[in-house]
PDB file of N, CA and C in Angstrom:
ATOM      1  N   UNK A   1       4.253  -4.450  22.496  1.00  0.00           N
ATOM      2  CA  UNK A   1       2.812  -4.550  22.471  1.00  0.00           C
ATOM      3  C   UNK A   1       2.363  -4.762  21.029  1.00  0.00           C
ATOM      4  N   UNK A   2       2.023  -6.049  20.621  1.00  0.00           N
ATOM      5  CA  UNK A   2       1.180  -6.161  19.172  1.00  0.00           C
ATOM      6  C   UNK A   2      -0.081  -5.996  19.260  1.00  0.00           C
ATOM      7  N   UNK A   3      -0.625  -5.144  18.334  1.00  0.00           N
ATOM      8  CA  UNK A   3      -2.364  -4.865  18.532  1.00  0.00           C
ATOM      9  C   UNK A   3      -3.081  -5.775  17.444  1.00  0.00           C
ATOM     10  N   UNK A   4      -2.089  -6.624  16.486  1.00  0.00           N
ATOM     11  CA  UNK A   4      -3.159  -7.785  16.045  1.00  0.00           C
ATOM     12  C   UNK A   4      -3.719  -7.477  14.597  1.00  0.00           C
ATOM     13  N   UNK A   5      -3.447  -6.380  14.728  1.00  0.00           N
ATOM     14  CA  UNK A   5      -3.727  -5.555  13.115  1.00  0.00           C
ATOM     15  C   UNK A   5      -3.067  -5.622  11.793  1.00  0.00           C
ATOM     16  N   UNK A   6      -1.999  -5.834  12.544  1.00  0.00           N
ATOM     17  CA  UNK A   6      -1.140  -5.457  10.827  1.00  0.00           C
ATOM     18  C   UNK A   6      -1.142  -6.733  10.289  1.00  0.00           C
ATOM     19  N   UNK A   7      -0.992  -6.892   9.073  1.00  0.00           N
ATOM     20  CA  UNK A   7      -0.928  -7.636   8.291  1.00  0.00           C
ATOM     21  C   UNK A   7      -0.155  -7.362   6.868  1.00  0.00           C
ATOM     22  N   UNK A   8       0.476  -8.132   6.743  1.00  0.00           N
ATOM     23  CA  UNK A   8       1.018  -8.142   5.286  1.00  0.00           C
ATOM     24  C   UNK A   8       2.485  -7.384   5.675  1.00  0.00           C
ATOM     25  N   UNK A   9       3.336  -6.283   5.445  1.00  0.00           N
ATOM     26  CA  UNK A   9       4.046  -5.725   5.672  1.00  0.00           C
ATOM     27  C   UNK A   9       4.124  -5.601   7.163  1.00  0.00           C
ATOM     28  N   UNK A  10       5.145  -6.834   7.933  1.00  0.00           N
ATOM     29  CA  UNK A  10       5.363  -5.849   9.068  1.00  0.00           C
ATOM     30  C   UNK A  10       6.751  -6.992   9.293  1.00  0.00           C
ATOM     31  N   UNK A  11       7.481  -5.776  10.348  1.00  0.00           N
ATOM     32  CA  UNK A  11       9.157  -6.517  10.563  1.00  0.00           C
ATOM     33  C   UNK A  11       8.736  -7.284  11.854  1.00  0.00           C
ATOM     34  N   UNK A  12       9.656  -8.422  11.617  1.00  0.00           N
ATOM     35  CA  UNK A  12       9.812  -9.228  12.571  1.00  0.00           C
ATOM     36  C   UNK A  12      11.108  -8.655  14.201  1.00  0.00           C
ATOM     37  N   UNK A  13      11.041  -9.386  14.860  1.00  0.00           N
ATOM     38  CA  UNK A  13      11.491  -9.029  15.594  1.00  0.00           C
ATOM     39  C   UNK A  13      12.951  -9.016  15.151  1.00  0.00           C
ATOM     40  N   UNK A  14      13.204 -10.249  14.789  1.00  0.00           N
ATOM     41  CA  UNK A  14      14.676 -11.095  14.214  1.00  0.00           C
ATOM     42  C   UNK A  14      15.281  -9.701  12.941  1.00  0.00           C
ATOM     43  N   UNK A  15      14.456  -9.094  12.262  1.00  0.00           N
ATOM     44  CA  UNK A  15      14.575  -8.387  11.104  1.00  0.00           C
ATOM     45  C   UNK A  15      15.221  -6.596  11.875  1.00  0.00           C
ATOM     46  N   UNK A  16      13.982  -6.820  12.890  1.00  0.00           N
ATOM     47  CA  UNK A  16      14.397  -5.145  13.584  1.00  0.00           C
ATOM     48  C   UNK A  16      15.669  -5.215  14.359  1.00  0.00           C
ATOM     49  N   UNK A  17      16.209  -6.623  14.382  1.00  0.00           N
ATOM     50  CA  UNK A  17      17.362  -6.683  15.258  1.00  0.00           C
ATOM     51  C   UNK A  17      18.643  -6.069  14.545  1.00  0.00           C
ATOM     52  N   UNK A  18      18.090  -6.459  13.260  1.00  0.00           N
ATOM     53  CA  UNK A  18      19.500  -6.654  12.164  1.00  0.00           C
ATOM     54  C   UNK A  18      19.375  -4.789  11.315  1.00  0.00           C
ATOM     55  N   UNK A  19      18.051  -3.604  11.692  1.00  0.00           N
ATOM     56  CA  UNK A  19      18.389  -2.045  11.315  1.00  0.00           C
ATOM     57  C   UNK A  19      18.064  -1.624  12.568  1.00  0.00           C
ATOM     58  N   UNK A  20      18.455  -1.911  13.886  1.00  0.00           N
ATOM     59  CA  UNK A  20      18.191  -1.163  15.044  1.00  0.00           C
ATOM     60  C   UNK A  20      19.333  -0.189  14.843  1.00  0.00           C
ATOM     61  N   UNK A  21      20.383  -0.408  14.643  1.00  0.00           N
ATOM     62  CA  UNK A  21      21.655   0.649  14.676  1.00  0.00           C
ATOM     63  C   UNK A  21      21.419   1.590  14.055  1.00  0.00           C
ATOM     64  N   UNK A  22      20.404   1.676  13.068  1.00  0.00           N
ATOM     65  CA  UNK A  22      19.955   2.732  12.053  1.00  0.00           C
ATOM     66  C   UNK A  22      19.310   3.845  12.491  1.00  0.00           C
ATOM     67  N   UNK A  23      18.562   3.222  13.564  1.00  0.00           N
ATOM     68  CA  UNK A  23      17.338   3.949  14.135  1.00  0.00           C
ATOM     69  C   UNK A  23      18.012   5.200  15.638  1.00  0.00           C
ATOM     70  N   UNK A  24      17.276   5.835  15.684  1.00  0.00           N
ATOM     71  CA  UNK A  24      17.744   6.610  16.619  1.00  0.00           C
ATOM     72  C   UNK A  24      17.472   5.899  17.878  1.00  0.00           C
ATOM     73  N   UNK A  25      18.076   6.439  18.575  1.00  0.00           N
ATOM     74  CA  UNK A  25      17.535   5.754  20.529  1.00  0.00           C
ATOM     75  C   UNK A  25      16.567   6.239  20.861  1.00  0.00           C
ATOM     76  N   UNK A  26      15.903   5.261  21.864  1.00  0.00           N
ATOM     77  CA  UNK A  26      14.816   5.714  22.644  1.00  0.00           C
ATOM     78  C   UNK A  26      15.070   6.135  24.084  1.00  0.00           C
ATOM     79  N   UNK A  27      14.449   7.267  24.269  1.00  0.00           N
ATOM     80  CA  UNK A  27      15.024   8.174  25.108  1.00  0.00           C
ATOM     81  C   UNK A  27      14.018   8.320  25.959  1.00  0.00           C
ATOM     82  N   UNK A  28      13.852   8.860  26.984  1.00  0.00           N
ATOM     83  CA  UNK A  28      12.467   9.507  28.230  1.00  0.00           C
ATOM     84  C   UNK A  28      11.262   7.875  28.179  1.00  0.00           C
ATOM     85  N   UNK A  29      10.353   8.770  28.568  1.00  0.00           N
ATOM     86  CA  UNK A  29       9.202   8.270  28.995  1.00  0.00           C
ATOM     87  C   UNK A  29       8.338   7.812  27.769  1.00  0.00           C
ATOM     88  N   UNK A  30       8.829   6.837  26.862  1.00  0.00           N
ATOM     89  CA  UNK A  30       7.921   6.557  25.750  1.00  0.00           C
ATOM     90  C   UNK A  30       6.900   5.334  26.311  1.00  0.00           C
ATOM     91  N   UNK A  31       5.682   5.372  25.400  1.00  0.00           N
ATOM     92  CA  UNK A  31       4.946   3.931  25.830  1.00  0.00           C
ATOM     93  C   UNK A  31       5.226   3.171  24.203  1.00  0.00           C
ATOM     94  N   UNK A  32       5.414   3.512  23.372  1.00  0.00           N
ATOM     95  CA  UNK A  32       5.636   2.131  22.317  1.00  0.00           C
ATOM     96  C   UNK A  32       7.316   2.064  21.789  1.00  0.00           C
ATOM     97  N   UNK A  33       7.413   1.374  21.306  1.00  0.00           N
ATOM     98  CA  UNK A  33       8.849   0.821  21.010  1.00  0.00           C
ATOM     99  C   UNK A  33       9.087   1.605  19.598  1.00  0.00           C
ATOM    100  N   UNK A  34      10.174   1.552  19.162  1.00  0.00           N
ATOM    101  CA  UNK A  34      10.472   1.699  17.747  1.00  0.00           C
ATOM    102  C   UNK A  34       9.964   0.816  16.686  1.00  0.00           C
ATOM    103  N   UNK A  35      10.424  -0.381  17.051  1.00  0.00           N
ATOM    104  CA  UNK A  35       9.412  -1.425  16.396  1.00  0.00           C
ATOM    105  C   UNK A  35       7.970  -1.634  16.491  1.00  0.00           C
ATOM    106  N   UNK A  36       6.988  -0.980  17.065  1.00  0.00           N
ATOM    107  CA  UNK A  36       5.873  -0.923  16.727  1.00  0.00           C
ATOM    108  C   UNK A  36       5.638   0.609  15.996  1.00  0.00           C
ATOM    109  N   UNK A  37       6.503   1.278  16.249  1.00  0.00           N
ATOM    110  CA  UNK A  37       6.049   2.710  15.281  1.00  0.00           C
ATOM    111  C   UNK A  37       6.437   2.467  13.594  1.00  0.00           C
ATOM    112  N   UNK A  38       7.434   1.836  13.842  1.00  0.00           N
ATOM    113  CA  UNK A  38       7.588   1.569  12.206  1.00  0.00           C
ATOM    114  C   UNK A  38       7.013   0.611  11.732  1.00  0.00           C
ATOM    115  N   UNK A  39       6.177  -0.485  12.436  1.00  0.00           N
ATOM    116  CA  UNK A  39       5.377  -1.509  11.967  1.00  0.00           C
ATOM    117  C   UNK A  39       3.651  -0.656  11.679  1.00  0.00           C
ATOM    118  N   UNK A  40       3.532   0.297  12.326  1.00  0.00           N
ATOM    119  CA  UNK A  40       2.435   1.111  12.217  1.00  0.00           C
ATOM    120  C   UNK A  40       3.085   1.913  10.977  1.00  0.00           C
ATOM    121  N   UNK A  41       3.714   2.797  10.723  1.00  0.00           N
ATOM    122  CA  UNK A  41       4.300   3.121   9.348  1.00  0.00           C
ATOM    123  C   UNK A  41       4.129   2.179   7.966  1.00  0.00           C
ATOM    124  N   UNK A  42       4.650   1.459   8.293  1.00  0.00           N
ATOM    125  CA  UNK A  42       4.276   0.567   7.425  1.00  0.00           C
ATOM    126  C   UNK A  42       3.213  -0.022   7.256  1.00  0.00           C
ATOM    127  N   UNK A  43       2.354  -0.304   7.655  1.00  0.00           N
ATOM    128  CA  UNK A  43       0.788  -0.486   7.832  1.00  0.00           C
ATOM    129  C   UNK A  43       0.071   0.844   7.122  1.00  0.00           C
ATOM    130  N   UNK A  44       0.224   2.362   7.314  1.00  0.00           N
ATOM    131  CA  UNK A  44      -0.119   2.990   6.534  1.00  0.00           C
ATOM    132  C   UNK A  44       0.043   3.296   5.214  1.00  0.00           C
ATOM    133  N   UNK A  45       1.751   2.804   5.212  1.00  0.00           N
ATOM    134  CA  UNK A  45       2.056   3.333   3.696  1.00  0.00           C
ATOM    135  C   UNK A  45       1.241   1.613   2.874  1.00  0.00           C
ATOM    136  N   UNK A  46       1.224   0.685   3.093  1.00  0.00           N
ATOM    137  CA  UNK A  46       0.400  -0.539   2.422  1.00  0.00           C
ATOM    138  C   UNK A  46      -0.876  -0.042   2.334  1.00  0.00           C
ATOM    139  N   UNK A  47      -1.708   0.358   3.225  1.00  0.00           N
ATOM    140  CA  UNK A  47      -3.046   0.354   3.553  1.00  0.00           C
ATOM    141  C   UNK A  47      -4.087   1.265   3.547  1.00  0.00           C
ATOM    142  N   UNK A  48      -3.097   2.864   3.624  1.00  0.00           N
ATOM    143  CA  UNK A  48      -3.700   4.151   3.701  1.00  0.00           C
ATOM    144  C   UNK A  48      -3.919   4.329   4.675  1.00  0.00           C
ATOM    145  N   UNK A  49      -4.265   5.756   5.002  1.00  0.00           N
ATOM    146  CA  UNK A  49      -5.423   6.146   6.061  1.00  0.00           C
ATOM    147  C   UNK A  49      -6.217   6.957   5.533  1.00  0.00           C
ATOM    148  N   UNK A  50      -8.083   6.485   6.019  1.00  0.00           N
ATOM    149  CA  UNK A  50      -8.837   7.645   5.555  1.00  0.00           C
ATOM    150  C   UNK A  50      -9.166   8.190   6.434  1.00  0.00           C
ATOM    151  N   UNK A  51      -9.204   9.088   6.498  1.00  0.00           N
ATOM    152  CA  UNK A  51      -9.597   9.869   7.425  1.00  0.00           C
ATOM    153  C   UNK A  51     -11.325  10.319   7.326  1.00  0.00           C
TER     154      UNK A  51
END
């Protein structure tokens, strides 16, 4: 699911293919992927959040 937002810093699909082994598994009942949590990560650490 892309929400259209990020910009500037974010992994491609082709890119998450090549540190998936890095990442832990996804396990149970999740609704977003690994690759959109770390594309949201990265979107904060570029961009901030204010709260």
């Amino acid at each position: 699911m892309y929400l259209g937002i990020l910009a500037g810093m974010e992994i491609t699909q082709a890119q998450y293919e090549r540190i998936v082994h890095c990442l832990p598994l996804q396990r149970g009942n999740v609704s977003l992927s690994n690759l959109n949590v770390l594309n949201a990560i990265l979107y904060v650490a570029e961009h901030g959040c204010k709260w």
